[in-house]
Protein backbone atom coordinates (compact mmCIF):
# COMPACT_ATOMS: atom_id res chain seq x y z
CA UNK A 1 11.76 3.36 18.74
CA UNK A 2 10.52 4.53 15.26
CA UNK A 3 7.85 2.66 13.79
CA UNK A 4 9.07 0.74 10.62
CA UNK A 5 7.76 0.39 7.17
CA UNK A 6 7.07 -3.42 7.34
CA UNK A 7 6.80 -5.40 4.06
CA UNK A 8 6.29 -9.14 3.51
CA UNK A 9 8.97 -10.68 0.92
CA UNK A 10 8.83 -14.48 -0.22
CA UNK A 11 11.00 -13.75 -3.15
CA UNK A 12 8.61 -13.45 -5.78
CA UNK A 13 8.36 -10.92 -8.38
CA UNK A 14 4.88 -9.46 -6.49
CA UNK A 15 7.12 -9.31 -3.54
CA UNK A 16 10.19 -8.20 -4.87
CA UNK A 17 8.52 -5.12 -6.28
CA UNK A 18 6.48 -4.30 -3.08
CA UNK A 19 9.97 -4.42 -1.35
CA UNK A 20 11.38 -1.78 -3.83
CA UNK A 21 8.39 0.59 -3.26
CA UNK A 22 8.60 0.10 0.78
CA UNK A 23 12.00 1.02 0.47
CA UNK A 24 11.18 4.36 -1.75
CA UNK A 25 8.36 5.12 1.13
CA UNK A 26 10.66 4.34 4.10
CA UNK A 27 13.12 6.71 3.12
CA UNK A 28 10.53 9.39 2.41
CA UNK A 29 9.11 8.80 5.43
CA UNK A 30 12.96 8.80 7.30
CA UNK A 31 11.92 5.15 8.70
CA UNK A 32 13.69 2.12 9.09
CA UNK A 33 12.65 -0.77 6.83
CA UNK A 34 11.98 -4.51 7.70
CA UNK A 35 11.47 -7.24 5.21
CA UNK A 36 9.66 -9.69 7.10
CA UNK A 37 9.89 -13.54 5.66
CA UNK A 38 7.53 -16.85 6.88
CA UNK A 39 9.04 -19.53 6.29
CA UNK A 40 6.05 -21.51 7.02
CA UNK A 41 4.31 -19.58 4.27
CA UNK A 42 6.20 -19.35 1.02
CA UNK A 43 5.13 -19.16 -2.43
CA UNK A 44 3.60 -22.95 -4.26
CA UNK A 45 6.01 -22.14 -6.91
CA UNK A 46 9.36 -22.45 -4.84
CA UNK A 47 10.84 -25.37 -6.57
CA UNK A 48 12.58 -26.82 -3.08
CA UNK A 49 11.81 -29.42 -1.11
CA UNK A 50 9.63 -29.43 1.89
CA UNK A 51 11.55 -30.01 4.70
CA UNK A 52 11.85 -27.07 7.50
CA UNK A 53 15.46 -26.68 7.22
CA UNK A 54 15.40 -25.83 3.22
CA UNK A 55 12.57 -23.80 3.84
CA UNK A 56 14.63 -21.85 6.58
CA UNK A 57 17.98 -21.80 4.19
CA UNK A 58 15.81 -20.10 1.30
CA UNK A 59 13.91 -17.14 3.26
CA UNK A 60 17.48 -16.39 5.06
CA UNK A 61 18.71 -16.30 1.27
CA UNK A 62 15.45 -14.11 0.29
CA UNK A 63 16.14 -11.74 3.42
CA UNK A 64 19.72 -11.30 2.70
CA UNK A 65 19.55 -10.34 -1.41
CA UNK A 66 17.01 -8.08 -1.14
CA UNK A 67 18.72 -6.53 2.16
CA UNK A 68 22.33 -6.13 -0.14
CA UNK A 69 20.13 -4.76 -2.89
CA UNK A 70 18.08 -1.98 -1.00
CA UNK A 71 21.11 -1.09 1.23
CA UNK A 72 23.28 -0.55 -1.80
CA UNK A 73 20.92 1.50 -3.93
CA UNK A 74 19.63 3.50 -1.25
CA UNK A 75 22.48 5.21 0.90
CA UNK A 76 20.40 6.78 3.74
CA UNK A 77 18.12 3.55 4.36
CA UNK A 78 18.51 1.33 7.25
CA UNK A 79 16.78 -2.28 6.71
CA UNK A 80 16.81 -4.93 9.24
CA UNK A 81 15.76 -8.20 8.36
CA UNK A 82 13.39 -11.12 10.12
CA UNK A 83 13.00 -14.81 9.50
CA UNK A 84 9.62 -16.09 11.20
CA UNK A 85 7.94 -19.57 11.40
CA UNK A 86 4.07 -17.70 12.26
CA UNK A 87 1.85 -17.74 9.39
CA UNK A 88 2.59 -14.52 7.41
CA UNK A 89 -0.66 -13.22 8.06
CA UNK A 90 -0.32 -13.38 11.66
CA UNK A 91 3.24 -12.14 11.60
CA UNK A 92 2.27 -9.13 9.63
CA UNK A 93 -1.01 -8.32 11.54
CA UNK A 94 1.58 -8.48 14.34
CA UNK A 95 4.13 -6.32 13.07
CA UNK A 96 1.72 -3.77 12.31
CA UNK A 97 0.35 -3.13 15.80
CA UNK A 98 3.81 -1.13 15.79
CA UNK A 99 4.94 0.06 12.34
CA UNK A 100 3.68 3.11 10.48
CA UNK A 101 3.23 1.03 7.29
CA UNK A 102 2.09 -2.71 5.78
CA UNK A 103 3.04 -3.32 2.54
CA UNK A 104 1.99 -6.62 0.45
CA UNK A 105 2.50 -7.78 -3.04
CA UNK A 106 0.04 -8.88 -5.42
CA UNK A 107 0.31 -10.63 -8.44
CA UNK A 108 -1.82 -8.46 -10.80
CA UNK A 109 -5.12 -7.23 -11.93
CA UNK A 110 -7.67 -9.73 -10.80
CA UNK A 111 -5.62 -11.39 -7.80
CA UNK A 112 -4.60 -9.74 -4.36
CA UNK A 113 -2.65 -12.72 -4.14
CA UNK A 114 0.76 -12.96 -3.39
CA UNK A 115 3.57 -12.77 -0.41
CA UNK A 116 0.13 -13.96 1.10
CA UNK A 117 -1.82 -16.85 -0.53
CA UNK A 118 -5.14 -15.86 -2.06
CA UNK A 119 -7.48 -14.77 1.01
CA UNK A 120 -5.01 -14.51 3.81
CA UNK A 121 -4.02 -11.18 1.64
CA UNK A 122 -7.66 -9.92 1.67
CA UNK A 123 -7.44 -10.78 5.31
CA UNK A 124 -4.15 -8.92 6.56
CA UNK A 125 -5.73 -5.89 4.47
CA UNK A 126 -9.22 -6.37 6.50
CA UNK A 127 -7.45 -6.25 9.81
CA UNK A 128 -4.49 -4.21 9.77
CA UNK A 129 -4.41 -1.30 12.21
CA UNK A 130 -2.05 0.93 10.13
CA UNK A 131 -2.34 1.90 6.66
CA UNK A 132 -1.51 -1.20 4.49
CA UNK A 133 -0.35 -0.96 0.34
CA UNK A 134 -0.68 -3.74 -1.45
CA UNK A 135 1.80 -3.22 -5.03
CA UNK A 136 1.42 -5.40 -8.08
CA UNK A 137 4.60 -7.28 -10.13
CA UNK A 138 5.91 -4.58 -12.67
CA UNK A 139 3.59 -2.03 -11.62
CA UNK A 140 4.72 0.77 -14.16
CA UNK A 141 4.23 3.61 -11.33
CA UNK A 142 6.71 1.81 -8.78
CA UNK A 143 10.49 2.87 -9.46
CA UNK A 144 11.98 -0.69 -10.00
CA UNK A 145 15.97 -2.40 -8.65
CA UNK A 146 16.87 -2.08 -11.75
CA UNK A 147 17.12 1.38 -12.67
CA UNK A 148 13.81 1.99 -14.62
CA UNK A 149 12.29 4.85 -13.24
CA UNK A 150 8.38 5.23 -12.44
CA UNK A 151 5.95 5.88 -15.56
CA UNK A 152 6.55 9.96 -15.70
CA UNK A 153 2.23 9.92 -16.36
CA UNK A 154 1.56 8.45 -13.15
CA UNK A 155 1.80 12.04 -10.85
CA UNK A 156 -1.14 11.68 -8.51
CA UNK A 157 -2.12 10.42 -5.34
CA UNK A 158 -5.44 9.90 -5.64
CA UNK A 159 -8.02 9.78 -2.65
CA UNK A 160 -11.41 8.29 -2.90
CA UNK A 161 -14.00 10.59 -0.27
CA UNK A 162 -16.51 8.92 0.40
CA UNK A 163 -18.42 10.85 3.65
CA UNK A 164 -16.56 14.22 3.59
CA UNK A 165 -15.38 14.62 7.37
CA UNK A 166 -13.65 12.77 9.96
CA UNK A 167 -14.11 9.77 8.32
CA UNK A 168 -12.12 10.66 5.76
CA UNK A 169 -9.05 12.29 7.60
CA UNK A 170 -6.90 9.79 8.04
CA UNK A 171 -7.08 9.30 4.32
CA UNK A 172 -6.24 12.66 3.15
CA UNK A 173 -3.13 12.86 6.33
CA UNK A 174 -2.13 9.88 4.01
CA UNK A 175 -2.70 11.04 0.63
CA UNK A 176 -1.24 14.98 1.39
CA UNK A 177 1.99 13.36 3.05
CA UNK A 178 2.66 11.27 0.44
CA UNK A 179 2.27 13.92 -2.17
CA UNK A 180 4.74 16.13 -0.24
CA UNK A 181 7.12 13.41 0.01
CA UNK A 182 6.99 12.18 -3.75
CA UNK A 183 6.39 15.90 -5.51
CA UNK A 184 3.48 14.56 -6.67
CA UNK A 185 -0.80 16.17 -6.46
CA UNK A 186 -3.66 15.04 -4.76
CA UNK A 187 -6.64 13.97 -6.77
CA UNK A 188 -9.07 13.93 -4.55
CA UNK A 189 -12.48 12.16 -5.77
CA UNK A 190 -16.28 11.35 -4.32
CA UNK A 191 -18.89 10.48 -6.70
CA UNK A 192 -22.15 12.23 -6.69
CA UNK A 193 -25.17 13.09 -8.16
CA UNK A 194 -25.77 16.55 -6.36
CA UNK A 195 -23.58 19.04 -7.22
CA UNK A 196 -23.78 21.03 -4.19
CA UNK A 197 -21.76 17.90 -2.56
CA UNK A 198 -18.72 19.43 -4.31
CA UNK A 199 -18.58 22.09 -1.52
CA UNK A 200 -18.29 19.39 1.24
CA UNK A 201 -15.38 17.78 -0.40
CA UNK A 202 -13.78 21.41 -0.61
CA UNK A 203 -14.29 21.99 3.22
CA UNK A 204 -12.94 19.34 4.01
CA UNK A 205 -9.72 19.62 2.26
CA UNK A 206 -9.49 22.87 3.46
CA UNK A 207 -7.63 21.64 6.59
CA UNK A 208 -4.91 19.86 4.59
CA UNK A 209 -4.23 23.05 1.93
CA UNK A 210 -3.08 25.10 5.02
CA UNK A 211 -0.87 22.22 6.74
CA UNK A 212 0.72 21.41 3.01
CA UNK A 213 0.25 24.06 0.70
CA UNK A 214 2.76 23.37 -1.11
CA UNK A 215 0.79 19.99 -2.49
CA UNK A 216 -1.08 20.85 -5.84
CA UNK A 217 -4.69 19.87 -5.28
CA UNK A 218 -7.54 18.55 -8.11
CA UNK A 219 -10.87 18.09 -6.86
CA UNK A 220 -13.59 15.80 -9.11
CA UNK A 221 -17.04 15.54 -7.87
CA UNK A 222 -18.42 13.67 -11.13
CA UNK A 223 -21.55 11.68 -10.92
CA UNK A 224 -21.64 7.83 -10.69
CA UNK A 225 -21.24 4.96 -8.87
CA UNK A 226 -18.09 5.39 -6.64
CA UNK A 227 -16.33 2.58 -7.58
CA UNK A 228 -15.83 3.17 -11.77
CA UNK A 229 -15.38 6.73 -10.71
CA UNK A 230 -12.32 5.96 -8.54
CA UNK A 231 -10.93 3.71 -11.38
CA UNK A 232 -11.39 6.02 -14.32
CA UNK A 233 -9.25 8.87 -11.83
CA UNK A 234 -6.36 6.02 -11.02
CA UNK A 235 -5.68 6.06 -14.31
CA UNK A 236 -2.53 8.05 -13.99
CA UNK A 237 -2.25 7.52 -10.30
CA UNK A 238 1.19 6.87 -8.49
CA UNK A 239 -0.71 5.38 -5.73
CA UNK A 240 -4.53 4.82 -5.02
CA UNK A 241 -5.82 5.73 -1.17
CA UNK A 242 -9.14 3.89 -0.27
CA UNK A 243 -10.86 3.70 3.14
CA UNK A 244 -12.01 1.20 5.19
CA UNK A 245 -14.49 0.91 8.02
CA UNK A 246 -13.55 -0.58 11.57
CA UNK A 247 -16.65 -3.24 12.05
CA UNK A 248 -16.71 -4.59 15.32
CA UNK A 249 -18.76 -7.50 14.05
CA UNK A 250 -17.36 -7.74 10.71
CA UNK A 251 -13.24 -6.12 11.69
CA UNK A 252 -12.36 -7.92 8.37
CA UNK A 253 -14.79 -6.88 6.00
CA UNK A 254 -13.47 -4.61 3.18
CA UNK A 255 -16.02 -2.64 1.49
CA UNK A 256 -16.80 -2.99 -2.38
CA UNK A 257 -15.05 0.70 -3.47
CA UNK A 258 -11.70 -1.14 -2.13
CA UNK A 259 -12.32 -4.22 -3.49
CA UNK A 260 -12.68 -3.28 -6.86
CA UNK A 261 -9.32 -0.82 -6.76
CA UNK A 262 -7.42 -3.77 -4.88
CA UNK A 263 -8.43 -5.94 -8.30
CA UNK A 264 -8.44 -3.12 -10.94
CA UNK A 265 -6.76 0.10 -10.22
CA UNK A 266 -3.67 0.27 -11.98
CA UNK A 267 -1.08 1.32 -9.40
CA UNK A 268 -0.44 0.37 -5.78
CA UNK A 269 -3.44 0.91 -3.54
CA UNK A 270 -3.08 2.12 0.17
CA UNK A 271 -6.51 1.12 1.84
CA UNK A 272 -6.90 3.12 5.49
CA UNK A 273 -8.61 1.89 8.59
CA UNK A 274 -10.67 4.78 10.14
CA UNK A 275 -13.59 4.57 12.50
């Protein structure tokens, strides 16, 4: 079976617009989508009363508009729906085991709050074992339902490179596919204050020219602290890609480059486990 694009949808604007980008990246990727509800975990702001069974009626509702929408707007997608009562972040830590993407809302610069509540976000991102993208409410580089296209500025898929080499593979298989899909370039970034590090960063790209040379490439080695560096190059980003270490003491622990472009950078942000 082909692994889905998997996004969490409570029917809030964070989540509606998450759901919009998943289905842009499923049908790049020629995967199937599924919106994934918890009924046991919907947004504080849901004006409905508590009981199970209203909870139940208003995810199927969720589920089924956004299904209509996407299937209607996008011809070639196929979208299958599920209603669960596990806590979202278990049912999307779940899901992932088996899908080829995660994708969250968040409510904006500051929060990674959202389809999750508060931490339980932070914590899905922490543990996922596929990539996971986490994509603000009216993010001006996500192509919308309503037939506003994407910012035309916002062009690159920027990669933050951290330790040029293996490490840092599985984030440029991300950030070089995605270009390819979207027509789009790869930034790819790693502060320094040597500038002989700039040849690392062009080895080991090298790899990724041959396999998609057809991906316009920018390389910035500029000295600084990696975080602001990453930030001042999202500035016309389409989409962020940040890395993050498996810990087998600490498998949740996100480290402080994806922190601050989960809170500041100003387009969705795919963070990457990688040993």
């Amino acid at each position: 079976m082909t692994a889905p694009v998997v996004v969490g949808l409570d029917g809030s604007p964070a989540s509606v617009t998450a759901a919009w980008w998943a289905a842009r990246a499923a049908l790049d990727r020629h995967r199937p989508l599924l919106l994934l509800h918890s009924w046991t975990t919907q947004p504080l702001e849901v004006p409905i009363p508590q009981e199970a069974r209203s909870k139940q009626r208003y995810g199927r509702a969720v589920l089924h508009r956004m299904e209509a929408e996407l299937l209607h707007r996008h011809a070639g997608l196929t979208v299958a729906t599920e209603l669960v009562s596990a806590p979202a972040a278990d049912a999307l830590l779940e899901r992932g085991d088996g899908c080829d993407l995660l994708v969250l809302g968040s409510r904006g610069h500051g929060s990674v709050a959202s389809f999750l509540l508060g931490s339980i976000s932070l914590h899905v991102l922490g543990l996922a074992r596929c990539p996971a993208v986490t994509v603000r409410a009216g993010d001006a580089a996500v192509e919308t339902g309503w037939g506003h296209p994407a910012a035309p500025d916002h062009d690159d898929i920027v990669v933050g490179v951290r330790h040029p080499g293996p490490d840092s593979e599985p984030l440029l298989e991300l950030a070089f596919a995605e270009a390819q899909s979207q027509g789009g370039r790869v930034r790819a970034v790693r502060a320094t204050s040597q500038p002989s590090e700039s040849e690392r960063l062009t080895a080991v790209l090298e790899p990724f020219r041959h396999k998609y040379p057809d991906v316009p490439v920018v390389e910035e080695t500029p000295a600084g602290a990696a975080a602001p560096v990453l930030l001042s190059a999202s500035a016309h980003g389409r989409l962020v890609v940040v890395g993050r270490r498996r810990r087998p003491h600490q498998p949740w622990r996100l480290g402080p480059v994806a922190h601050a472009a989960l809170h500041h950078a100003p387009c969705p942000v795919a963070v990457v486990p990688h040993d």
